[in-house]
N, C-alpha and C. Protein backbone atom coordinates (compact mmCIF):
# COMPACT_ATOMS: atom_id res chain seq x y z
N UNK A 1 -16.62 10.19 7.70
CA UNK A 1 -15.38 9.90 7.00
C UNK A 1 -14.93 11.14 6.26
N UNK A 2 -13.49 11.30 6.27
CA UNK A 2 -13.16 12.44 5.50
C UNK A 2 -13.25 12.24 4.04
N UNK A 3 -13.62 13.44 3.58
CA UNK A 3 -13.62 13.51 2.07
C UNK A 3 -12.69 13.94 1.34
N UNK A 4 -11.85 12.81 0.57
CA UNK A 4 -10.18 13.11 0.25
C UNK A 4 -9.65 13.97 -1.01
N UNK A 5 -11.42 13.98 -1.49
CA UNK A 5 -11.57 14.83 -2.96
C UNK A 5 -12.24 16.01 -3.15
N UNK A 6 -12.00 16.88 -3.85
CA UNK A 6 -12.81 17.69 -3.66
C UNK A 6 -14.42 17.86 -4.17
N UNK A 7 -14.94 16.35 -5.25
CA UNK A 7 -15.96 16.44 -5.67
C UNK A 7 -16.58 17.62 -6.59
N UNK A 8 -15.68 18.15 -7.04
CA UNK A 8 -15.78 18.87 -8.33
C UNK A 8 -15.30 18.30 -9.79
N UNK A 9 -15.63 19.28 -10.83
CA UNK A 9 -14.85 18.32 -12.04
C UNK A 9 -13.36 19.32 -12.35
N UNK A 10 -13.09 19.78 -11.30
CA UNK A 10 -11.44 20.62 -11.59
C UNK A 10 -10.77 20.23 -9.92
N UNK A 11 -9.62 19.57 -10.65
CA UNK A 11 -8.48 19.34 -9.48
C UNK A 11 -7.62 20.60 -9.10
N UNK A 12 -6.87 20.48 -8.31
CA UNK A 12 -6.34 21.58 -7.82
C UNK A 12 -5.16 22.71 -8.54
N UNK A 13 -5.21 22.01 -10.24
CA UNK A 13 -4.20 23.24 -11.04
C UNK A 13 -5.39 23.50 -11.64
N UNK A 14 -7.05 23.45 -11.91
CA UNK A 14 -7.80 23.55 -12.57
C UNK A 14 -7.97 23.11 -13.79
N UNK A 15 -7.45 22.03 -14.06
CA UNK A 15 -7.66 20.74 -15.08
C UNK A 15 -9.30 20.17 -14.58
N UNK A 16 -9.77 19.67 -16.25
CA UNK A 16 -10.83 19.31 -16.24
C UNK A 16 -10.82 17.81 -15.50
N UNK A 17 -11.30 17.29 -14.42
CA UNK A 17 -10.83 16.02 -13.77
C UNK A 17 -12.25 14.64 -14.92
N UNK A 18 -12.63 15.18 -15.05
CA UNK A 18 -14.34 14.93 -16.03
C UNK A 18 -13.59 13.10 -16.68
N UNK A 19 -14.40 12.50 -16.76
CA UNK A 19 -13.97 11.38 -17.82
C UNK A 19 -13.26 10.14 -16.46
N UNK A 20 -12.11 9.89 -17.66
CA UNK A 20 -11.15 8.83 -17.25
C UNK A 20 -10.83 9.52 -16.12
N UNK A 21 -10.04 10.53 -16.23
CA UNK A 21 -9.47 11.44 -15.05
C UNK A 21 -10.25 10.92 -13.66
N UNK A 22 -11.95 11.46 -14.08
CA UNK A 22 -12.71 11.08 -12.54
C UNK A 22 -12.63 9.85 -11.94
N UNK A 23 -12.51 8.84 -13.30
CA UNK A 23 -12.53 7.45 -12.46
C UNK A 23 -11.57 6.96 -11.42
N UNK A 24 -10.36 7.92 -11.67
CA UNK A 24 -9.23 7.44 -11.31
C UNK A 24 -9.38 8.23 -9.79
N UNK A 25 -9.87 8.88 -9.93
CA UNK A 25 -10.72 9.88 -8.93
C UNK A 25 -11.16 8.97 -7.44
N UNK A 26 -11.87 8.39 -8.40
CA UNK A 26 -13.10 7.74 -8.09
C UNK A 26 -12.47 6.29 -7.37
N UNK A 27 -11.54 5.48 -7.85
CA UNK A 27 -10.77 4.55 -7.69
C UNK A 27 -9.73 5.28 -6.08
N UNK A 28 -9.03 5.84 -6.39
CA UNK A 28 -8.02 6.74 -5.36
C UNK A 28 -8.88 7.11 -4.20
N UNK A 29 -10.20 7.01 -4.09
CA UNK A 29 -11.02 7.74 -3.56
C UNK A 29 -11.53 6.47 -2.21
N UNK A 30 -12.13 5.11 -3.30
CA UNK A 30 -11.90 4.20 -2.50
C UNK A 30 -11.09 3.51 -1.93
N UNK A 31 -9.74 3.70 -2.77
CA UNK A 31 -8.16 3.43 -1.97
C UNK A 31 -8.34 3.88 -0.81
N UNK A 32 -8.09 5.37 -1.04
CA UNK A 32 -8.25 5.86 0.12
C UNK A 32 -8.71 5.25 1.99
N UNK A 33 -10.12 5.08 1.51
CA UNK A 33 -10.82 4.91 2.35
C UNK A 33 -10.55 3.26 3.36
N UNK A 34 -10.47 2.80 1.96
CA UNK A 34 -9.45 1.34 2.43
C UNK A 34 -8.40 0.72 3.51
N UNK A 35 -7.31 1.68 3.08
CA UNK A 35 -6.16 2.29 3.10
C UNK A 35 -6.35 3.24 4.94
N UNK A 36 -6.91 3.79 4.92
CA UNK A 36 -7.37 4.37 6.10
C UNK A 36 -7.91 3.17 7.30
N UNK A 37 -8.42 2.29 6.83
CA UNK A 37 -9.42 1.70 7.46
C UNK A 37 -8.23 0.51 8.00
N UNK A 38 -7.45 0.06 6.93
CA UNK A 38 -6.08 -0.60 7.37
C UNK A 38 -5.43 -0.36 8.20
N UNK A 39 -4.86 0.89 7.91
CA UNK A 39 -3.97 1.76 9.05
C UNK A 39 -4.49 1.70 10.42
N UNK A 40 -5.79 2.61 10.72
CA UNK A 40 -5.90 2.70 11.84
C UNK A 40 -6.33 0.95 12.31
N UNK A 41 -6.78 -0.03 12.31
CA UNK A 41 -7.08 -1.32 12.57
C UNK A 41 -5.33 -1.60 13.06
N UNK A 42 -4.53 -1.73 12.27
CA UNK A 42 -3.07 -1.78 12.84
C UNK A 42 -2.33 -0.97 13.36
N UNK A 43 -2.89 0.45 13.25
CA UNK A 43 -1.91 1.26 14.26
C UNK A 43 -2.81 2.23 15.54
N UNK A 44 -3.84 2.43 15.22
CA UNK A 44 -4.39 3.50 16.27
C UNK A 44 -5.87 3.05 16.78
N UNK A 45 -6.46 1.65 16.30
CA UNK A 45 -7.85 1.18 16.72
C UNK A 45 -8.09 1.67 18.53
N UNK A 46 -7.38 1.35 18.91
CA UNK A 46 -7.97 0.93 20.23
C UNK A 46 -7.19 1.92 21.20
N UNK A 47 -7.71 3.08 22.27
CA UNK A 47 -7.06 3.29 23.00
C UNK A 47 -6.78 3.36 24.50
N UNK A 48 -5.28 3.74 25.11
CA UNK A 48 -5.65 3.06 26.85
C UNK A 48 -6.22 4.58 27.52
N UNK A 49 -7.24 3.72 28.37
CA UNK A 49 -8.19 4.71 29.19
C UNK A 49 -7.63 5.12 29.66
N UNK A 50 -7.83 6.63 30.20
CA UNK A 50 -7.04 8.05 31.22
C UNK A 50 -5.72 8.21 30.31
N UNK A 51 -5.32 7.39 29.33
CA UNK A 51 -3.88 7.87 29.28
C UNK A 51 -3.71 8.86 27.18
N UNK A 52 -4.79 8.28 26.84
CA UNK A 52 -5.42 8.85 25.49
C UNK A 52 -4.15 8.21 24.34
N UNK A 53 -3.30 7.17 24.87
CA UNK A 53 -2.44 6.32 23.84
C UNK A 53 -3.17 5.54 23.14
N UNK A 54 -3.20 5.21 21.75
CA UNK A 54 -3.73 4.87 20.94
C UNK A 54 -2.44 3.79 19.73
N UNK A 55 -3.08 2.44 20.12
CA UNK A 55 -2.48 1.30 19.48
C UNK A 55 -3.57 0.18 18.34
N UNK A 56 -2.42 -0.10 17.51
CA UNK A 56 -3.87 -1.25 17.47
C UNK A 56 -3.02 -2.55 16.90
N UNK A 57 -3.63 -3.73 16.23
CA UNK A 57 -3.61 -4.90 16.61
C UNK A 57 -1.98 -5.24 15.95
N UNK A 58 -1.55 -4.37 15.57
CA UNK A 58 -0.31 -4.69 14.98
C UNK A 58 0.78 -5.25 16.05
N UNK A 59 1.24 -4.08 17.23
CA UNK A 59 2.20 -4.90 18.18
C UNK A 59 1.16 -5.97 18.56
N UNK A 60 0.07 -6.67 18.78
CA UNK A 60 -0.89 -7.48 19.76
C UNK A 60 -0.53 -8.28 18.54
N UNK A 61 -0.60 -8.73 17.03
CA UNK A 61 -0.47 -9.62 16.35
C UNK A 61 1.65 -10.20 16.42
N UNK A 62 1.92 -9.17 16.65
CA UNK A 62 3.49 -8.82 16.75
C UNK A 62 4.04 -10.02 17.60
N UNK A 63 3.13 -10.34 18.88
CA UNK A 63 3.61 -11.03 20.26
C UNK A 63 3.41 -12.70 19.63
N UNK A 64 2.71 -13.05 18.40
CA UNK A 64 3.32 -14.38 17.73
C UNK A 64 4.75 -14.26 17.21
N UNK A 65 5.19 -14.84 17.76
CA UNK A 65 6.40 -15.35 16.83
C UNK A 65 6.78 -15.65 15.56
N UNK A 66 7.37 -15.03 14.88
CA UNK A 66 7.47 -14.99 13.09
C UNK A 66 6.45 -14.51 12.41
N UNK A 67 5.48 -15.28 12.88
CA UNK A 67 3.79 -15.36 11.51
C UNK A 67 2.99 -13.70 11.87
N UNK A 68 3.47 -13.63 13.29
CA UNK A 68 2.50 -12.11 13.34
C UNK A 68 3.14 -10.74 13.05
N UNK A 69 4.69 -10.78 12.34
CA UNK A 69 4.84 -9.74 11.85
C UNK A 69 4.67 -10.12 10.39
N UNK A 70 4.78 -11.14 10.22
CA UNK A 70 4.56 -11.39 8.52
C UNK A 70 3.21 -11.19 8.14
N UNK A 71 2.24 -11.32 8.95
CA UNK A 71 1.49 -11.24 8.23
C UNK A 71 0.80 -9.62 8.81
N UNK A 72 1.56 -9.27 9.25
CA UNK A 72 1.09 -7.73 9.24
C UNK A 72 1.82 -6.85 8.16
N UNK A 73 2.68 -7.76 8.02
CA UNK A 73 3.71 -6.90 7.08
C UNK A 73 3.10 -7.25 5.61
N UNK A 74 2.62 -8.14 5.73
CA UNK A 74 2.11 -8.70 4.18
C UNK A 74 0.44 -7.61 4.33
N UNK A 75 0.46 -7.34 5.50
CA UNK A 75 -0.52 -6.56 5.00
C UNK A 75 -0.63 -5.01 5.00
N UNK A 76 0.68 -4.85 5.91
CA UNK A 76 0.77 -3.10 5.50
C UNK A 76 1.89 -2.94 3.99
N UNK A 77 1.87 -4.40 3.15
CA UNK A 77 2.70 -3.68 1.74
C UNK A 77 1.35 -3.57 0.70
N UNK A 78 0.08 -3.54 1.17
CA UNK A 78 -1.14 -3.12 0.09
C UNK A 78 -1.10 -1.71 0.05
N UNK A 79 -0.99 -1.00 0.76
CA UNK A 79 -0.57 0.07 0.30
C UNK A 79 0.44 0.69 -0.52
N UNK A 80 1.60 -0.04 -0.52
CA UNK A 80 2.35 0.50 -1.18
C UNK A 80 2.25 0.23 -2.66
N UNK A 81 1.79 -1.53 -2.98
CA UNK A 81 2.02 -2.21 -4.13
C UNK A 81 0.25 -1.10 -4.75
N UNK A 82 -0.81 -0.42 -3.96
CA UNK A 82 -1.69 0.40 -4.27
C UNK A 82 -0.87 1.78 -5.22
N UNK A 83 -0.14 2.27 -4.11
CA UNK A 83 1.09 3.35 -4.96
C UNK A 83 1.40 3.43 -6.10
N UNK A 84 2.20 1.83 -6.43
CA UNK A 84 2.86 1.44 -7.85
C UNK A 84 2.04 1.32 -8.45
N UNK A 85 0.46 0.72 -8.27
CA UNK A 85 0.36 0.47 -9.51
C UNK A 85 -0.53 2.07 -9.83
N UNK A 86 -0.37 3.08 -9.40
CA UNK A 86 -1.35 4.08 -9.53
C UNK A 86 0.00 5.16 -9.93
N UNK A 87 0.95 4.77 -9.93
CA UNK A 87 2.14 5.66 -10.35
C UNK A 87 2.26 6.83 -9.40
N UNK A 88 2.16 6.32 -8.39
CA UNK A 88 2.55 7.76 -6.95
C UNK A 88 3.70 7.99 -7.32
N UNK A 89 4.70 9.20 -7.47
CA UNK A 89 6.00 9.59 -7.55
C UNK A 89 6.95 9.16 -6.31
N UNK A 90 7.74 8.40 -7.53
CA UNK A 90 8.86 7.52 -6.56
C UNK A 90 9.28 8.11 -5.35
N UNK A 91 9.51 9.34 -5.11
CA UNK A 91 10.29 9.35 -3.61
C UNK A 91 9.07 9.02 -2.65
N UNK A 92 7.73 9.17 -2.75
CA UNK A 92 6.77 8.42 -2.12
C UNK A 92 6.81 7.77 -1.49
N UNK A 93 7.10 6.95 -2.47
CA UNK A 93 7.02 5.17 -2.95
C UNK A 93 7.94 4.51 -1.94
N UNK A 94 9.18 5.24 -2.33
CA UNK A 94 10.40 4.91 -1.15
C UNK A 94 10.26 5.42 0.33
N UNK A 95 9.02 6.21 1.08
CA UNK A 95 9.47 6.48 1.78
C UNK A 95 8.83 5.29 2.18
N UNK A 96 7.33 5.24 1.73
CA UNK A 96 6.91 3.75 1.70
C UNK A 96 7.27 2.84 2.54
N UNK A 97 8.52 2.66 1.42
CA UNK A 97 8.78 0.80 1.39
C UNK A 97 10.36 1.37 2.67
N UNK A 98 10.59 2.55 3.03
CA UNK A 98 11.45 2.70 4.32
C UNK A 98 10.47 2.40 5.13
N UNK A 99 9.53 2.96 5.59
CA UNK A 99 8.26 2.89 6.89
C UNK A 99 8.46 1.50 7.05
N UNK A 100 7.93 0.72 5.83
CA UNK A 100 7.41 -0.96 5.99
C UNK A 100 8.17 -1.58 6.22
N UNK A 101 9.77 -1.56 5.56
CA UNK A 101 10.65 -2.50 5.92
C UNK A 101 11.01 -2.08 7.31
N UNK A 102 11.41 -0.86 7.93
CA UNK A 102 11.86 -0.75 9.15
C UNK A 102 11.16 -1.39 10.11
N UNK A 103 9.58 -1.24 9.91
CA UNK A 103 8.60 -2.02 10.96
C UNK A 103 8.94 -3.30 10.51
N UNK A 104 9.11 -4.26 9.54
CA UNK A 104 9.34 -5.65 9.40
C UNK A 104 10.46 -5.84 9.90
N UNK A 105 11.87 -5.64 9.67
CA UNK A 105 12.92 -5.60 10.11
C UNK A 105 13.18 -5.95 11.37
N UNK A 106 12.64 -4.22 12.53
CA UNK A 106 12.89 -4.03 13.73
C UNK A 106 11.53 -4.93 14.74
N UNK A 107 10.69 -5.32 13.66
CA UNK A 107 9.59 -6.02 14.35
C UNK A 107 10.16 -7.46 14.61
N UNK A 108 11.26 -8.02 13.86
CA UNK A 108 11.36 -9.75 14.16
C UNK A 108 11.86 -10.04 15.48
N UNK A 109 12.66 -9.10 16.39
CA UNK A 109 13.15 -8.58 17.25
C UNK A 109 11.89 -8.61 18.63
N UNK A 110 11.96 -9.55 19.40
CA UNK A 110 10.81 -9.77 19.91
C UNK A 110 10.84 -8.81 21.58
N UNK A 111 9.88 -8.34 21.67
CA UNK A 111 9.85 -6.77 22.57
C UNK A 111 10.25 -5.85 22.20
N UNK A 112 11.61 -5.76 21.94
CA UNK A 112 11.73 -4.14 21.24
C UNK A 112 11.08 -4.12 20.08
N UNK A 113 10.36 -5.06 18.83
CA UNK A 113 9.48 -5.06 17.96
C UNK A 113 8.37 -4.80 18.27
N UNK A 114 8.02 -5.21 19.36
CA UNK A 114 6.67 -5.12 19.81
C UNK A 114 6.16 -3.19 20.14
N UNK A 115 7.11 -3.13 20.71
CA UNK A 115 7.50 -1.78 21.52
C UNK A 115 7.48 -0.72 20.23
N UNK A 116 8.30 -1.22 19.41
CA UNK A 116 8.40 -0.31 18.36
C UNK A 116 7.26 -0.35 17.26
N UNK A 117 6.66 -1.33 17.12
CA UNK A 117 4.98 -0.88 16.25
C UNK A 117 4.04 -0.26 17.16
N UNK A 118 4.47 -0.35 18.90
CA UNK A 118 3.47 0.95 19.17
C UNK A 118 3.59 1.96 19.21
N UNK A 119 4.70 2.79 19.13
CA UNK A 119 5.64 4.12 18.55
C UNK A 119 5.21 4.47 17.86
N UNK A 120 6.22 3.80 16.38
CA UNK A 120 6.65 4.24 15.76
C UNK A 120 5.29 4.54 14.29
N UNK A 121 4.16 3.40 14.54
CA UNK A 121 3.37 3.28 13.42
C UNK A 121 3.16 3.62 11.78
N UNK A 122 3.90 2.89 11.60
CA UNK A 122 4.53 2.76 10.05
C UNK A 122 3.42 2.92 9.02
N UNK A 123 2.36 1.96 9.53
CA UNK A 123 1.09 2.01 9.03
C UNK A 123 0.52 3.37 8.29
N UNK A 124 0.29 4.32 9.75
CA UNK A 124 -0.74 5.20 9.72
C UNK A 124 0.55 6.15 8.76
N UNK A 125 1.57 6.24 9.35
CA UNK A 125 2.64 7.14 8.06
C UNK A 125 2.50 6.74 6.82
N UNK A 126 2.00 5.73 6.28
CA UNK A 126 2.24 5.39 4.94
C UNK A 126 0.76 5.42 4.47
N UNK A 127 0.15 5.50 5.38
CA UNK A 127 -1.28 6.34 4.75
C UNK A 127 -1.33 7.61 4.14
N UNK A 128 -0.23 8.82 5.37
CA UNK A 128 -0.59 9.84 5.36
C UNK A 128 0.36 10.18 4.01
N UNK A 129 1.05 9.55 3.52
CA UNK A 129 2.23 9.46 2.59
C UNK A 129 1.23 9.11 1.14
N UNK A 130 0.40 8.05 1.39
CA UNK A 130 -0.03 7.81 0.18
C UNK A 130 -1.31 8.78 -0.10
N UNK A 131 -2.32 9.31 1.08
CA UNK A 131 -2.94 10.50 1.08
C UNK A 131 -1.98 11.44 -0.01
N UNK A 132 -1.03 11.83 0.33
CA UNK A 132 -0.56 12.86 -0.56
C UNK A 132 0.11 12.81 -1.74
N UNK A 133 0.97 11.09 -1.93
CA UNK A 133 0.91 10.47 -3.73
C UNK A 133 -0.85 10.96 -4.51
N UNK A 134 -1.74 10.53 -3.34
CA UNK A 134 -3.34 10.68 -4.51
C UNK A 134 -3.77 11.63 -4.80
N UNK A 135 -3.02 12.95 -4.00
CA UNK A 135 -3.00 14.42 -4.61
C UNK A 135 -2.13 14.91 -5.27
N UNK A 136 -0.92 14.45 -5.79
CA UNK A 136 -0.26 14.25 -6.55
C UNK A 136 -0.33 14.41 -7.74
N UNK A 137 0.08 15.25 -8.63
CA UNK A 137 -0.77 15.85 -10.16
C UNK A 137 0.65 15.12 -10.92
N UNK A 138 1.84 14.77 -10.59
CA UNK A 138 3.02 14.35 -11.13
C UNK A 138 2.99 13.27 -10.85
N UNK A 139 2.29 11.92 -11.99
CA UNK A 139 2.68 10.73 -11.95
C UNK A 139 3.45 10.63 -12.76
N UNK A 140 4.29 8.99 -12.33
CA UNK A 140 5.06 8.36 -13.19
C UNK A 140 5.04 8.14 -14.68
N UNK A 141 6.29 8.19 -15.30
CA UNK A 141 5.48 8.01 -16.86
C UNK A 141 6.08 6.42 -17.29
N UNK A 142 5.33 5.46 -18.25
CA UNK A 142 5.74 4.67 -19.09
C UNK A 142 7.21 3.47 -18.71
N UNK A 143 7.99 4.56 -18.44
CA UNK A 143 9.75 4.32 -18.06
C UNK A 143 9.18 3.83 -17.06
N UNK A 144 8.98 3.91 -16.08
CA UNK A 144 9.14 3.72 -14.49
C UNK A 144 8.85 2.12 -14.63
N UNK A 145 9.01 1.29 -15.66
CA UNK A 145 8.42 -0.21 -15.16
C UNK A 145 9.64 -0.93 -14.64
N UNK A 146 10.88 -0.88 -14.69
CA UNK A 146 11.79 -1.27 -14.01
C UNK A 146 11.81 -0.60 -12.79
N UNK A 147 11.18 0.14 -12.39
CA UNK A 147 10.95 0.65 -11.22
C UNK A 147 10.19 -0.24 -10.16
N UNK A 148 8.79 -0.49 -10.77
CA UNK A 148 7.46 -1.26 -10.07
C UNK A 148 8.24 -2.50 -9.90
N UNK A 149 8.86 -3.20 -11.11
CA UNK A 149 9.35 -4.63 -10.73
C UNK A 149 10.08 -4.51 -9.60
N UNK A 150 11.23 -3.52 -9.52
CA UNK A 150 12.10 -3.51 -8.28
C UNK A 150 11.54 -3.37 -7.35
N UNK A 151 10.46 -2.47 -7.06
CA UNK A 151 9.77 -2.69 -5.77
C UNK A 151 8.59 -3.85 -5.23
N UNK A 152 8.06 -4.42 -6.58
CA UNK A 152 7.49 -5.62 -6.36
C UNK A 152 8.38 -7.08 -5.77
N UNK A 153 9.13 -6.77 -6.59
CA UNK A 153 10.38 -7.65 -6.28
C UNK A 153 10.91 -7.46 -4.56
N UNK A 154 11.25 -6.51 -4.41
CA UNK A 154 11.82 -6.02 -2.90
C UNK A 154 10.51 -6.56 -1.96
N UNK A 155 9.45 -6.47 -2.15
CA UNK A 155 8.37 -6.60 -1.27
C UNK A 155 8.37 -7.85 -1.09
N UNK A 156 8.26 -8.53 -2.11
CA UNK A 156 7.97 -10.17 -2.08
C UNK A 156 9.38 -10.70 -1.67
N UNK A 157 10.54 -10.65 -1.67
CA UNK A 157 11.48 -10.83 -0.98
C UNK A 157 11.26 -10.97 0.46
N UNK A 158 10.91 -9.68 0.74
CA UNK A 158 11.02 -8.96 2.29
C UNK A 158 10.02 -9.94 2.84
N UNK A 159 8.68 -10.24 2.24
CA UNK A 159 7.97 -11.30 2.41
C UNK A 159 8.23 -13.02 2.91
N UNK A 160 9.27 -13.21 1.75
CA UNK A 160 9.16 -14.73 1.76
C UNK A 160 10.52 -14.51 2.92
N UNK A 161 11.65 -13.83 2.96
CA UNK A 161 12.49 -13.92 3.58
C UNK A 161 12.78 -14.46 4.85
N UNK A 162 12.14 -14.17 5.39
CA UNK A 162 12.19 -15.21 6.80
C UNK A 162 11.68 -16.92 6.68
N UNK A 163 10.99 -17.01 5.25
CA UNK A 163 10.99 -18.40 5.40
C UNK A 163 12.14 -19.18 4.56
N UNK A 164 12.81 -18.32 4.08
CA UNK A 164 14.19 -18.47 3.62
C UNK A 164 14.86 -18.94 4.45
N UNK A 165 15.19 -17.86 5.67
CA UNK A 165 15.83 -18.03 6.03
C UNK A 165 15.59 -19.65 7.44
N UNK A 166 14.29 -19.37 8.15
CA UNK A 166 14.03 -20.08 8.85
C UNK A 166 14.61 -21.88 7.98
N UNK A 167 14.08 -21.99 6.99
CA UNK A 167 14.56 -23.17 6.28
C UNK A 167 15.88 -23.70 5.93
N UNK A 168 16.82 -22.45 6.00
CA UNK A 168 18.24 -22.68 6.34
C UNK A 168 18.51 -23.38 7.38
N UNK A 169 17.95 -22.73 8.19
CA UNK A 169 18.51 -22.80 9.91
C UNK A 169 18.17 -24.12 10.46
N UNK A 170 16.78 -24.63 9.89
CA UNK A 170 15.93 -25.88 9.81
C UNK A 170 16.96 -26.97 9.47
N UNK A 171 17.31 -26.75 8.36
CA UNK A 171 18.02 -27.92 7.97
C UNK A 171 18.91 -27.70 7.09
């Protein structure tokens, strides 16, 4: 497994990382690894022989109807709602919650959704995105809590939304 830290007690402006600092270290560290382990399981697990393409269970959960992008989608927003609460710097954050919604969005869309989580892999981008929020020496300050709500808010929307809407249509 890669090692996402450098395992010293000085980060990369040469600040003492020692203390609280390390834990957070230490925390980001197992995100990390998490976070990694997510991604590739939904975007790059498995690949086709002679041809070296690499997919994973995300379009294969995709081919249910409604429930298998929701609940991929409910599970590639742990990363992001990981982001907020660790104060990754907002343009991050947003490219984020662009990656996730586009794959939720263009995923309800049945074949070209399918087609497009084996592309496009939103997943493994919002790894490599939050990889570099956790090296990130410029977090958020204090202010930013109307921030987290809006994007907590947007997520859980984006979430329940299709059963919104399906329940319209229902009845």
């Amino acid at each position: 497994m890669e090692n996402y830290n450098n395992n010293s007690n000085q980060n990369t402006s040469g600040h003492n990382t020692s203390g609280k600092d390390k834990s957070r270290e230490d925390t980001l560290e197992d995100l990390l690894r998490q976070i990694d382990f997510i991604s590739k399981f939904l975007d790059t697990q498995f690949e086709v022989p002679g041809l070296g393409w690499r997919f994973g269970i995300d379009p294969i959960i995709g081919l249910i109807p409604g429930l298998g992008d929701l609940l991929s989608s409910g599970i590639g927003a742990y990363p992001i709602l990981m982001a907020v609460r660790h104060n990754f710097p907002r343009a991050i954050i947003a490219q984020m919650i662009f990656n996730w919604l586009l794959d939720l969005v263009v995923g309800q869309f049945p074949v070209v959704g399918d087609l497009f989580d084996w592309f496009y892999k939103s997943n493994r981008k919002n790894f490599d995105l939050f990889v570099k929020g956790a090296k990130s020496e410029k977090a958020q300050n204090k202010s930013s809590k109307i921030f987290i709500f809006g994007v907590s808010a947007a997520v859980i929307l984006a979430l329940v939304s299709p059963f919104i809407i399906l329940g319209a249509l229902l009845f």
